[in-house]
C-alpha atoms as a PDB file:
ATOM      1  CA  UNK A   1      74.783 140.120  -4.215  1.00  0.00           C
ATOM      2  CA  UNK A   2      74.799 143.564  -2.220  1.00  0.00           C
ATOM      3  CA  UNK A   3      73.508 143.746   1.301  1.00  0.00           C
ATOM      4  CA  UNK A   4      72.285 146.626   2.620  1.00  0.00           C
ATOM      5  CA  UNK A   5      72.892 147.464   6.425  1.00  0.00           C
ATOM      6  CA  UNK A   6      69.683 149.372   8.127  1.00  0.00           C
ATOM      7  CA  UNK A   7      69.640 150.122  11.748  1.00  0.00           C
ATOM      8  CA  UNK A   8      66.803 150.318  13.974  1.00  0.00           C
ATOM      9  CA  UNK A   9      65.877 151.463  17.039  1.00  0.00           C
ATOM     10  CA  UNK A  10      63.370 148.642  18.317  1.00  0.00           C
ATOM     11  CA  UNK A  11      62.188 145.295  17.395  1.00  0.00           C
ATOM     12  CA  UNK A  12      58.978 142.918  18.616  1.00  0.00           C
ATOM     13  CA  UNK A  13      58.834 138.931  19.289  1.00  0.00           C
ATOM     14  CA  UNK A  14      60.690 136.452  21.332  1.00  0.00           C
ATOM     15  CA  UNK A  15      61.492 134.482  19.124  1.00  0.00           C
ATOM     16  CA  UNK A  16      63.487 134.538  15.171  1.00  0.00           C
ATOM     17  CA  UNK A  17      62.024 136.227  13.242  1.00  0.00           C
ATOM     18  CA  UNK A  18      62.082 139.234  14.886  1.00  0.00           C
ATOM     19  CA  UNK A  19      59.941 142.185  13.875  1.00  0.00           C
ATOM     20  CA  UNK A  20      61.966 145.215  13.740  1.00  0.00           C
ATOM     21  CA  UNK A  21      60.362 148.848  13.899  1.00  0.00           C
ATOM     22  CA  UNK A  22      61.409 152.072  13.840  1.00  0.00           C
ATOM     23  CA  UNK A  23      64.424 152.915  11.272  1.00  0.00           C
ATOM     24  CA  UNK A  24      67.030 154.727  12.177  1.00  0.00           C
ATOM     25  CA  UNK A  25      68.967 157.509   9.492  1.00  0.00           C
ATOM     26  CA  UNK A  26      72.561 158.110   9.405  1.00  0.00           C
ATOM     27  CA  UNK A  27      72.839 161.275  11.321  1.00  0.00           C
ATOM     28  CA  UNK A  28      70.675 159.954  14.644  1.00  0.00           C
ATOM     29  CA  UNK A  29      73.415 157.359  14.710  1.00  0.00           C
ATOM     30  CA  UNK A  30      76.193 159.459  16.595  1.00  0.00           C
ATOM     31  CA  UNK A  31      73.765 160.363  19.115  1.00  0.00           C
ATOM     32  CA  UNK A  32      73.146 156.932  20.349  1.00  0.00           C
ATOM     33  CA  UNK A  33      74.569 154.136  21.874  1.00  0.00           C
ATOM     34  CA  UNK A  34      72.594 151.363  20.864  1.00  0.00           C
ATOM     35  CA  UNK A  35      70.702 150.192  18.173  1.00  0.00           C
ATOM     36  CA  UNK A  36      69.862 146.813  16.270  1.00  0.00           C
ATOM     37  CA  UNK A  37      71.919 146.696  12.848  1.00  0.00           C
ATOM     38  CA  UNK A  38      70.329 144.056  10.134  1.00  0.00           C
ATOM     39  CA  UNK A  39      71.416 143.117   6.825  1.00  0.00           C
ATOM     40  CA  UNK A  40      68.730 142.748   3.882  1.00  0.00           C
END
């Protein structure tokens, strides 16, 4: 089984599960310094 790592800027909810929004790409990753990282 392969998981695939997505990254994401925010997420919604106080509680698990959270409700992440707004997907980061690849190249908008060296310009920040935090993000949420989740493995489907």
């Amino acid at each position: 089984m392969t998981n695939e790592c997505r990254c994401f800027m925010t997420y919604s909810g106080l509680k698990l599960s959270l409700k992440l929004s707004q997907p980061l790409v690849e190249p908008v990753l060296n310009d920040r310094n935090t993000f949420l990282r989740a493995w489907f």
